[in-house]
Structures are given as C-alpha cells and as structure tokens.
N, C-alpha and C. Protein backbone atom coordinates (compact mmCIF):
# COMPACT_ATOMS: atom_id res chain seq x y z
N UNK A 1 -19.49 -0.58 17.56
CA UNK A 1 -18.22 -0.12 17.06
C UNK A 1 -17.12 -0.90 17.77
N UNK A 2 -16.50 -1.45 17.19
CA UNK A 2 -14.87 -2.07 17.83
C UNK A 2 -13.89 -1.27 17.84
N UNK A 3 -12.95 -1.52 19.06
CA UNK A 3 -11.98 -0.91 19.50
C UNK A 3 -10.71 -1.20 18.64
N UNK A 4 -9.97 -0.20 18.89
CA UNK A 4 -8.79 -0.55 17.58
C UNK A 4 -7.39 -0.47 18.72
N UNK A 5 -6.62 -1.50 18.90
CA UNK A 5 -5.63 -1.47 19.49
C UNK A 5 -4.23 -0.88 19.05
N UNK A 6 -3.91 0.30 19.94
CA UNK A 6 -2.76 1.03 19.56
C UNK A 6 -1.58 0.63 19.82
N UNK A 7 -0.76 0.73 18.73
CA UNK A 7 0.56 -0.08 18.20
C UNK A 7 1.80 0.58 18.07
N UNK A 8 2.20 0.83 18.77
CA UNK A 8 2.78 2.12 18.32
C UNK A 8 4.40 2.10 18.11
N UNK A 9 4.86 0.47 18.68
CA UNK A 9 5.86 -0.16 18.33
C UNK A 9 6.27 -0.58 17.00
N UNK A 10 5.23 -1.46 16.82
CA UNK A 10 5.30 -2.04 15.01
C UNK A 10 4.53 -1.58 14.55
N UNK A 11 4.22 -0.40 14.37
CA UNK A 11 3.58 0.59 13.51
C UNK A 11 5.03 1.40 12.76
N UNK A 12 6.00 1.64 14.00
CA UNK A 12 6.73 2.36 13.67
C UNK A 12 8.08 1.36 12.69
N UNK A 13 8.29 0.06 13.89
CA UNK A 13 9.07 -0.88 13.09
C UNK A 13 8.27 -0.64 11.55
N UNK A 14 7.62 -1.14 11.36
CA UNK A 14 6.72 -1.12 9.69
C UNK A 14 7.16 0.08 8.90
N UNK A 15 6.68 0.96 9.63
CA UNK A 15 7.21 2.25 8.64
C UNK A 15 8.46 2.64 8.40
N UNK A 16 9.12 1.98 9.63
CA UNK A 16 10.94 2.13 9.17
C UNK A 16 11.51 0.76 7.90
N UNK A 17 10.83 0.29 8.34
CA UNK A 17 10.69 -1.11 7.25
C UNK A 17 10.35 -0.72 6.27
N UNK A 18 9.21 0.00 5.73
CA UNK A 18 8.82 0.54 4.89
C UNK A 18 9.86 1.37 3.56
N UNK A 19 10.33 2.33 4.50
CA UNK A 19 10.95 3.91 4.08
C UNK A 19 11.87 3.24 4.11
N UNK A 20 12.80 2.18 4.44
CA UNK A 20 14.23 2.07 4.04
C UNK A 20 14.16 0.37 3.12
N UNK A 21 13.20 0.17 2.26
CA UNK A 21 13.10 -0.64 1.51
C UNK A 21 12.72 0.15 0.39
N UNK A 22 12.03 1.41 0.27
CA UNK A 22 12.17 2.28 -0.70
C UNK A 22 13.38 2.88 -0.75
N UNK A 23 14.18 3.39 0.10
CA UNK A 23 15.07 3.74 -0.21
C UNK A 23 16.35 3.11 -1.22
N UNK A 24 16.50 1.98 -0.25
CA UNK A 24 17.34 1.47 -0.73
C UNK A 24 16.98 0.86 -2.15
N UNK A 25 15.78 0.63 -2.88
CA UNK A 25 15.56 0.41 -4.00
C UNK A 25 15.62 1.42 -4.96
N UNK A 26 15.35 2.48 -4.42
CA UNK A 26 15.69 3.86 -5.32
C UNK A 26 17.37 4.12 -5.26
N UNK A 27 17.94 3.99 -4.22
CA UNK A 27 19.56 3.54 -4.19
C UNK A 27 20.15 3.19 -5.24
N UNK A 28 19.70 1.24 -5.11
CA UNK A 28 20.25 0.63 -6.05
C UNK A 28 19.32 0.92 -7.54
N UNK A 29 18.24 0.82 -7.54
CA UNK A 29 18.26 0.50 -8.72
C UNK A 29 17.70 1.71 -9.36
N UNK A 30 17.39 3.09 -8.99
CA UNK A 30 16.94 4.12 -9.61
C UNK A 30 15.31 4.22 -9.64
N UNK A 31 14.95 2.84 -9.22
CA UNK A 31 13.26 2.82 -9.45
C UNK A 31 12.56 3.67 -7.87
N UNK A 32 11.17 4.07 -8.43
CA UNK A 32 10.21 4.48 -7.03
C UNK A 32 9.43 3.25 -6.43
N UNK A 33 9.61 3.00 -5.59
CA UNK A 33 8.78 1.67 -4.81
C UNK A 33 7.57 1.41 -4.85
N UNK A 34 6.67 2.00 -5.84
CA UNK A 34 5.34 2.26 -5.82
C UNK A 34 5.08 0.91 -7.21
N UNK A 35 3.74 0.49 -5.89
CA UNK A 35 3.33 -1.13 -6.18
C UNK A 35 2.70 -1.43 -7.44
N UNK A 36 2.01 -0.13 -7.69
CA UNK A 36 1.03 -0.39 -8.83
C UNK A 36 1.87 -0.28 -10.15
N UNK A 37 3.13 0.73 -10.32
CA UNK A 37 3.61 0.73 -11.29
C UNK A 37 4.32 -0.29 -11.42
N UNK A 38 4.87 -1.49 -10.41
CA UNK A 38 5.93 -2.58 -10.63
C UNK A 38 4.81 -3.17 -10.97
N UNK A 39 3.94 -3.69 -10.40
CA UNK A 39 2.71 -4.75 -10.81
C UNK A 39 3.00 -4.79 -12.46
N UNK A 40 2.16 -3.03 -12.83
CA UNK A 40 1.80 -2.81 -14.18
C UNK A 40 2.96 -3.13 -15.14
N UNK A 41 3.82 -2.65 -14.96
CA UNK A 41 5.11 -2.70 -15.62
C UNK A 41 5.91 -4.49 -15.84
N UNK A 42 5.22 -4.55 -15.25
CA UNK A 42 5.69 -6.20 -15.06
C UNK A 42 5.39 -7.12 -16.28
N UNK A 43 4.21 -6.40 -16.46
CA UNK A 43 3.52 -7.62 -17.60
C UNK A 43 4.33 -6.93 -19.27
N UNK A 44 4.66 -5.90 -19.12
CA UNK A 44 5.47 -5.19 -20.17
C UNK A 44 6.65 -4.69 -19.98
N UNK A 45 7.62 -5.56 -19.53
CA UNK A 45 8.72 -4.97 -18.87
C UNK A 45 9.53 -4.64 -20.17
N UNK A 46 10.64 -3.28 -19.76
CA UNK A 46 11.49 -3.73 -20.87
C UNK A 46 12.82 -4.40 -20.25
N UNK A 47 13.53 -4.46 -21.49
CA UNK A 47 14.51 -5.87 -21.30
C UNK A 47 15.58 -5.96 -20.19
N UNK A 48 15.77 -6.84 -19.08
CA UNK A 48 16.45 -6.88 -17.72
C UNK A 48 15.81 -6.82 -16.75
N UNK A 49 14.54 -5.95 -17.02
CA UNK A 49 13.78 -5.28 -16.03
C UNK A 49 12.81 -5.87 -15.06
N UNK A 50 12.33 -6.95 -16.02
CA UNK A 50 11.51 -8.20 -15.00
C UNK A 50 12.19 -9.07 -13.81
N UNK A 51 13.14 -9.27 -13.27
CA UNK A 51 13.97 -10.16 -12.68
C UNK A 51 13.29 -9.50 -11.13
N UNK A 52 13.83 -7.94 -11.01
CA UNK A 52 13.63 -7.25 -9.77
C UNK A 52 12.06 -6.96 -9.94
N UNK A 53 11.38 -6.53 -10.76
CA UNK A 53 9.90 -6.27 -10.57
C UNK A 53 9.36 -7.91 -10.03
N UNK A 54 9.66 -8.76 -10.58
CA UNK A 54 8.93 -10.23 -10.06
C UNK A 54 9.56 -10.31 -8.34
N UNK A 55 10.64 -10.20 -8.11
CA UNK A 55 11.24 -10.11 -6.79
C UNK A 55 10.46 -9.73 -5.73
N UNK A 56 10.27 -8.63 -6.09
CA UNK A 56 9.93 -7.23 -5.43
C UNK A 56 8.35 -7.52 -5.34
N UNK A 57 7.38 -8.20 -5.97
CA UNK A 57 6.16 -8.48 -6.52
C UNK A 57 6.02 -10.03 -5.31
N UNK A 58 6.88 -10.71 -5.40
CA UNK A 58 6.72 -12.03 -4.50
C UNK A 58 6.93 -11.89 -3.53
N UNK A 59 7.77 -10.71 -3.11
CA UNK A 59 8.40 -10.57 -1.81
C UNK A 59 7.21 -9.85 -0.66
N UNK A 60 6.46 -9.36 -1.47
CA UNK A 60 5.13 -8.98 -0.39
C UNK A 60 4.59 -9.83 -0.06
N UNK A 61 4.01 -10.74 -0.30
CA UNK A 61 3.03 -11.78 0.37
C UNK A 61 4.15 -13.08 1.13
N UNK A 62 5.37 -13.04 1.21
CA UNK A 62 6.21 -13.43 1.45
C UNK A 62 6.22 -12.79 2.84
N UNK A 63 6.71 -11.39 2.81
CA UNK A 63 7.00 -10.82 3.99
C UNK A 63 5.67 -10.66 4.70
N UNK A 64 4.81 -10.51 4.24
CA UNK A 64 3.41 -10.90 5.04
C UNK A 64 3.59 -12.22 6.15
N UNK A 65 3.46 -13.06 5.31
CA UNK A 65 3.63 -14.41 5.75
C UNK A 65 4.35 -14.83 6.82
N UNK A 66 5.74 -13.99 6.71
CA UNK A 66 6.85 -13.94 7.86
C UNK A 66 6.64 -13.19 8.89
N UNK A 67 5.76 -12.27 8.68
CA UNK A 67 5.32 -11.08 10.05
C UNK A 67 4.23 -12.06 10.60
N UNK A 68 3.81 -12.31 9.98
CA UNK A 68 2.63 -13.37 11.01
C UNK A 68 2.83 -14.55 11.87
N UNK A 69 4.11 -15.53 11.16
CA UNK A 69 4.98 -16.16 11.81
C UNK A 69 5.47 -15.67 13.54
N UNK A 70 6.24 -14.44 12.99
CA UNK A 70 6.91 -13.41 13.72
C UNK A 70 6.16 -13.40 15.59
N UNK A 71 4.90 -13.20 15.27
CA UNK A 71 3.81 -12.95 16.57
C UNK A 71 2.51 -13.88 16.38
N UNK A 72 2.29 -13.91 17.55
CA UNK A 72 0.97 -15.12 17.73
C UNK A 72 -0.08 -14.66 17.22
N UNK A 73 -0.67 -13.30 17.19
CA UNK A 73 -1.88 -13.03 16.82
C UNK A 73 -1.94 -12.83 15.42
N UNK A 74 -1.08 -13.23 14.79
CA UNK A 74 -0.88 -13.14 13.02
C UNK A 74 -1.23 -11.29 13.17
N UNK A 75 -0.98 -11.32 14.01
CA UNK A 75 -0.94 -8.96 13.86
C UNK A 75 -2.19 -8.62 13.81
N UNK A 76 -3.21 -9.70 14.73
CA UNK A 76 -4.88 -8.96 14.55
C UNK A 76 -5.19 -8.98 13.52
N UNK A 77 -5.08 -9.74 12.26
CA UNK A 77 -5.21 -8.84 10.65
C UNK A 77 -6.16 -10.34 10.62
N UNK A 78 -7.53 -10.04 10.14
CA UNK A 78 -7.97 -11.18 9.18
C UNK A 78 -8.69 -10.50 8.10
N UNK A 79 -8.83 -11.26 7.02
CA UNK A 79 -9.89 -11.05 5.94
C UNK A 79 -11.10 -11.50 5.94
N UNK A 80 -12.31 -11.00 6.50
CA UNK A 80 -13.62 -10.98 6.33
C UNK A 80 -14.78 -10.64 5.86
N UNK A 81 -14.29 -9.95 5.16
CA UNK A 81 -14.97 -9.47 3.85
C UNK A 81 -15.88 -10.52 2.95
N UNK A 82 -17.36 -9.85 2.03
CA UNK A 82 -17.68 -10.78 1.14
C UNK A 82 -16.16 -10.58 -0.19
N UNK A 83 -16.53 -12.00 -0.88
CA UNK A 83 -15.54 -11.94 -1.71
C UNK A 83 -15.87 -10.81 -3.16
N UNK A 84 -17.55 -10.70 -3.56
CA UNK A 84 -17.63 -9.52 -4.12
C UNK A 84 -17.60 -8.01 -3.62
N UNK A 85 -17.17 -7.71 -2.53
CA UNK A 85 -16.82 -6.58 -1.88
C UNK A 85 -15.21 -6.63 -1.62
N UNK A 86 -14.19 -7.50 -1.83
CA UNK A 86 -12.96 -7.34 -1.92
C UNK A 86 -12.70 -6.86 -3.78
N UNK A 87 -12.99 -8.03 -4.37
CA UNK A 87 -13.16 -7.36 -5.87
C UNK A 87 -13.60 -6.23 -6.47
N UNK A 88 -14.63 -6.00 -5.67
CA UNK A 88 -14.80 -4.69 -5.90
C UNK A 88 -14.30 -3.21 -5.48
N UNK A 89 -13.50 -3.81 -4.65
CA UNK A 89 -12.80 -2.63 -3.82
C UNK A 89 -11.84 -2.62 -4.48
N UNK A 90 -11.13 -4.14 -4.72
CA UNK A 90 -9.72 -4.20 -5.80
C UNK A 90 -9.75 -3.59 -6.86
N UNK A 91 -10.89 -3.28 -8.08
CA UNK A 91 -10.97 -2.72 -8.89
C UNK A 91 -11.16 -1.63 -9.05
N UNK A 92 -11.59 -1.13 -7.77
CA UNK A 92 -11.81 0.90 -7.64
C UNK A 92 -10.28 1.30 -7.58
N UNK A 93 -9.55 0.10 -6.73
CA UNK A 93 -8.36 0.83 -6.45
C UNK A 93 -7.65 0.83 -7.70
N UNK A 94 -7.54 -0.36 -8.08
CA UNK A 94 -6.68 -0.31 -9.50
C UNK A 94 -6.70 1.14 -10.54
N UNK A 95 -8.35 1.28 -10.54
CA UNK A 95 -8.36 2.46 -11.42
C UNK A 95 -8.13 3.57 -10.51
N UNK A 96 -7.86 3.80 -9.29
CA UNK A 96 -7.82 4.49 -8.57
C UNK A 96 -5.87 5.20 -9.23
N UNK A 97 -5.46 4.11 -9.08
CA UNK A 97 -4.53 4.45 -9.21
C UNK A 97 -3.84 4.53 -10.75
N UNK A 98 -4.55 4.23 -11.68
CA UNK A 98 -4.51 4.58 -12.82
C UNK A 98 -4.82 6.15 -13.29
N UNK A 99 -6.15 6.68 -12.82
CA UNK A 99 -6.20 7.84 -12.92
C UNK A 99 -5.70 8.70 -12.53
N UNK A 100 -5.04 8.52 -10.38
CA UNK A 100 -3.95 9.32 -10.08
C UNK A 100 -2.22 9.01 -10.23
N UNK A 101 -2.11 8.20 -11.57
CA UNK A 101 -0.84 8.09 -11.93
C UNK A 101 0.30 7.21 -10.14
N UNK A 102 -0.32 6.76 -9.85
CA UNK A 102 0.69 5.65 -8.51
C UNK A 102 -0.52 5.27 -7.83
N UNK A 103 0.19 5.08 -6.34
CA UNK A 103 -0.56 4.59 -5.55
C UNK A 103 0.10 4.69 -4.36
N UNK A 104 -0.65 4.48 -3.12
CA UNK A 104 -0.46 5.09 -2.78
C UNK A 104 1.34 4.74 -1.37
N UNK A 105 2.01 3.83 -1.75
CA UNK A 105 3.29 3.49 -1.82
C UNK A 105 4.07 4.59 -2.64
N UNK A 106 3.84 4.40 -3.68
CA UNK A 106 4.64 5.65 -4.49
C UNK A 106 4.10 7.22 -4.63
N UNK A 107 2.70 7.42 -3.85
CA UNK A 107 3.36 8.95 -3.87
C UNK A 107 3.39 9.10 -2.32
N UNK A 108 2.74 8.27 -1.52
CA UNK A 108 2.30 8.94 -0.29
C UNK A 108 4.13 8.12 0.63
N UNK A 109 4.41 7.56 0.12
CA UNK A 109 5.74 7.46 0.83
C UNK A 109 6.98 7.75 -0.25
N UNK A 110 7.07 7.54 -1.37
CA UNK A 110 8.17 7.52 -2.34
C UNK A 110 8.23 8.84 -2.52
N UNK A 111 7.24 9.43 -3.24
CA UNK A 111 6.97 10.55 -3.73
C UNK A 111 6.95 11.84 -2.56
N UNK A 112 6.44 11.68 -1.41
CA UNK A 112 6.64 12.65 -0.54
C UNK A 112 7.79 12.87 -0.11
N UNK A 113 8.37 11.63 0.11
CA UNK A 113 9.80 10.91 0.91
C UNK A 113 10.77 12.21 -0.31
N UNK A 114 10.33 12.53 -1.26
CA UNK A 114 11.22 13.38 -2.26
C UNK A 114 11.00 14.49 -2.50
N UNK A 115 9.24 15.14 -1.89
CA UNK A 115 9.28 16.13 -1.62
C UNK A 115 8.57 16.96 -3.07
N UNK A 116 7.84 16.01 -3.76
CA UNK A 116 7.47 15.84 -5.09
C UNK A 116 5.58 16.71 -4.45
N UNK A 117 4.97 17.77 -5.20
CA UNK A 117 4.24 18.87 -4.91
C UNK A 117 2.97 17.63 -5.77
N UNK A 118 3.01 16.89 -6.71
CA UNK A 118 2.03 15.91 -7.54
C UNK A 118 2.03 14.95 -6.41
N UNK A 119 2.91 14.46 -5.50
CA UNK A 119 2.58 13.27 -4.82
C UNK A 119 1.68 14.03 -3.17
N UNK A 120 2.63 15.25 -3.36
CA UNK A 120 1.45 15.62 -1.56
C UNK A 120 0.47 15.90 -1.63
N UNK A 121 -0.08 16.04 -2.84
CA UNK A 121 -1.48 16.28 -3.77
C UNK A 121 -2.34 15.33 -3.56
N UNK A 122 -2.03 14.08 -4.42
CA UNK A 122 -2.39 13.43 -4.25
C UNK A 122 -2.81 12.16 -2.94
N UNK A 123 -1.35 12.39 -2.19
CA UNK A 123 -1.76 11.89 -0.68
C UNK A 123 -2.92 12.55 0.10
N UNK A 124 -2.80 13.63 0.10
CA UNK A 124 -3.44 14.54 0.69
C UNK A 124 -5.44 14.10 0.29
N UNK A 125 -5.41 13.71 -1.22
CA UNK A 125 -6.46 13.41 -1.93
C UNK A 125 -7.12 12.07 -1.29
N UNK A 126 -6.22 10.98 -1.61
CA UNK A 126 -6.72 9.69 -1.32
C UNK A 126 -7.08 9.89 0.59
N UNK A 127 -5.79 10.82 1.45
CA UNK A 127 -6.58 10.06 2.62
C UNK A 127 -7.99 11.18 2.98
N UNK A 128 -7.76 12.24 2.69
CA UNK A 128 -9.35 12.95 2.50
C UNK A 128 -10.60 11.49 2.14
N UNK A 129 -10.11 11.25 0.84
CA UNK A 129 -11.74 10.23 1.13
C UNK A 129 -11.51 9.26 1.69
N UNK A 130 -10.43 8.75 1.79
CA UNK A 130 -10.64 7.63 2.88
C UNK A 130 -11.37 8.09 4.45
N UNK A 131 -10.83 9.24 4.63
CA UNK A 131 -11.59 9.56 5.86
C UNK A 131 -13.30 9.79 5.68
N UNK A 132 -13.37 10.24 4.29
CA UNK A 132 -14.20 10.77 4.16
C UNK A 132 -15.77 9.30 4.20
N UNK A 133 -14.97 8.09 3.80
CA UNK A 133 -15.44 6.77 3.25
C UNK A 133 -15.91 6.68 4.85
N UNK A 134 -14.60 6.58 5.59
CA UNK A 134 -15.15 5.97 7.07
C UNK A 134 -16.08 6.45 7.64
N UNK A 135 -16.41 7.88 7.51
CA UNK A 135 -17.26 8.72 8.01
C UNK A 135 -18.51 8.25 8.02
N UNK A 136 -18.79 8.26 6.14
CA UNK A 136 -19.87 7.94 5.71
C UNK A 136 -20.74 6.33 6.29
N UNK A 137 -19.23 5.37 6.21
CA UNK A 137 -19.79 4.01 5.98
C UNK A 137 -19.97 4.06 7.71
N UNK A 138 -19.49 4.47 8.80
CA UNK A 138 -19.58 4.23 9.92
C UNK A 138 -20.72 5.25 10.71
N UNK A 139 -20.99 6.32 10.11
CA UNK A 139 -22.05 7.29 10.84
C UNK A 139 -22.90 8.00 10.21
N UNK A 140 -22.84 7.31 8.63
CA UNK A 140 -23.76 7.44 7.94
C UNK A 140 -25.07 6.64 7.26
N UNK A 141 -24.26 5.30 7.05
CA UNK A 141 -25.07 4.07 6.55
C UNK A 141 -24.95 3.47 8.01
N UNK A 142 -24.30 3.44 9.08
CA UNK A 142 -24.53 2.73 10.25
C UNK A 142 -23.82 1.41 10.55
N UNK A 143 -22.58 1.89 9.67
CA UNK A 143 -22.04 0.31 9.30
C UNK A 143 -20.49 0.40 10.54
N UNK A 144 -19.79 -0.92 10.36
CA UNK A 144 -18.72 -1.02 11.91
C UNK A 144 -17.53 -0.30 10.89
C-alpha cells in the first residue's frame, strides 16, 4: 500500500480556486459549472452559447498544465494506468453522469454550493461508491 501525502495547503488553494470559478460563472453568465453538461452541450449549443462553453472546455487542460509548471513535482499526479482501463473508466463515468443528470462538479460543488436536496443526493451517492470501489479494489481483490 502507498502512502498518500497530506496537502492541506493546495488542497485548499484548489478548492477556493474551484468554488470561486463557479461562482463567478454562475455570476456572469447564469450557467452551473458542471463539466459534463458544458462538454455535452457544446456539440449542440444554442446560438452565442459556444464561445464560453469552448473557453471554459480548453481552459482545463490549460490550467492543468500551468499548476504543474507552478511546482517541481508536477503535484505528484502521473497517469499510469492501462490505456483500456482509462477508457473504460471514461465511459462508466460518462454514463455515470448521464444517468445522474451532472457530474460531479455540478452537483457535488455547484449544486450543493446552492443547497439543491437532488445534488446532496447525489453527492452523497457517487462518494458512497467511490468509497465503496476503494474498499473493494484495495481489501478485497488485493489491489494498491
């Protein structure tokens, strides 16, 4: 089992980063910050509406890019995964979040952030199995 180093600085920078980049997008532009619906919405925007969804869509792997810059250890983060176990994870989530209507940007921060009884539901839902996943995959199948 590997040790997980506690962060408790830019954990918090992040989440203030977070919550006031939703905000202020619900501010200006009336929208909820939740990723899966700009993604989705993107490819069918209606008219005006693509300019800020593409923005907002580039600007993640962008600001990735710049946090890693930011500090030497690129933030501990690598991708090691097989590449059919990222795809496949990508596609649970997608429908993941198709069936619970967001994801979890828009309910577990947008949607709570408002106090919305469908989004604490659903937060409440996804990190249950996520805990429930780690459990299994780490002290059940025997995996790190």
């Amino acid at each position: 089992m590997s040790e997980t180093t506690f962060t408790p600085v830019s954990g918090l920078l992040g989440g203030a980063l977070i919550g006031l980049a939703s905000a202020l997008l619900l501010l200006a532009n009336g929208r909820i910050a939740g990723i899966s619906g700009i993604l989705g919405r993107s490819f069918f925007p209606a008219a005006g509406d693509l300019g800020w969804r593409l923005a907002f869509l580039i600007g993640l792997p962008i600001g990735a890019w710049l946090a890693t810059r930011a500090t030497a250890d690129a933030l501990g983060f690598a991708i090691t995964a097989d590449l059919r176990l990222l795809i496949a994870g990508g596609f649970l989530v997608g429908l993941g979040t198709q069936i619970g209507g967001g994801c979890t940007s828009g309910h577990g921060v947008c949607g709570m952030g408002r106090g919305s009884r469908r989004s604490i539901l659903a937060t409440l839902t996804f990190m249950l199995t996520a805990a429930v996943t780690v459990f299994v995959m780490r002290h059940v199948l025997g995996g790190a």
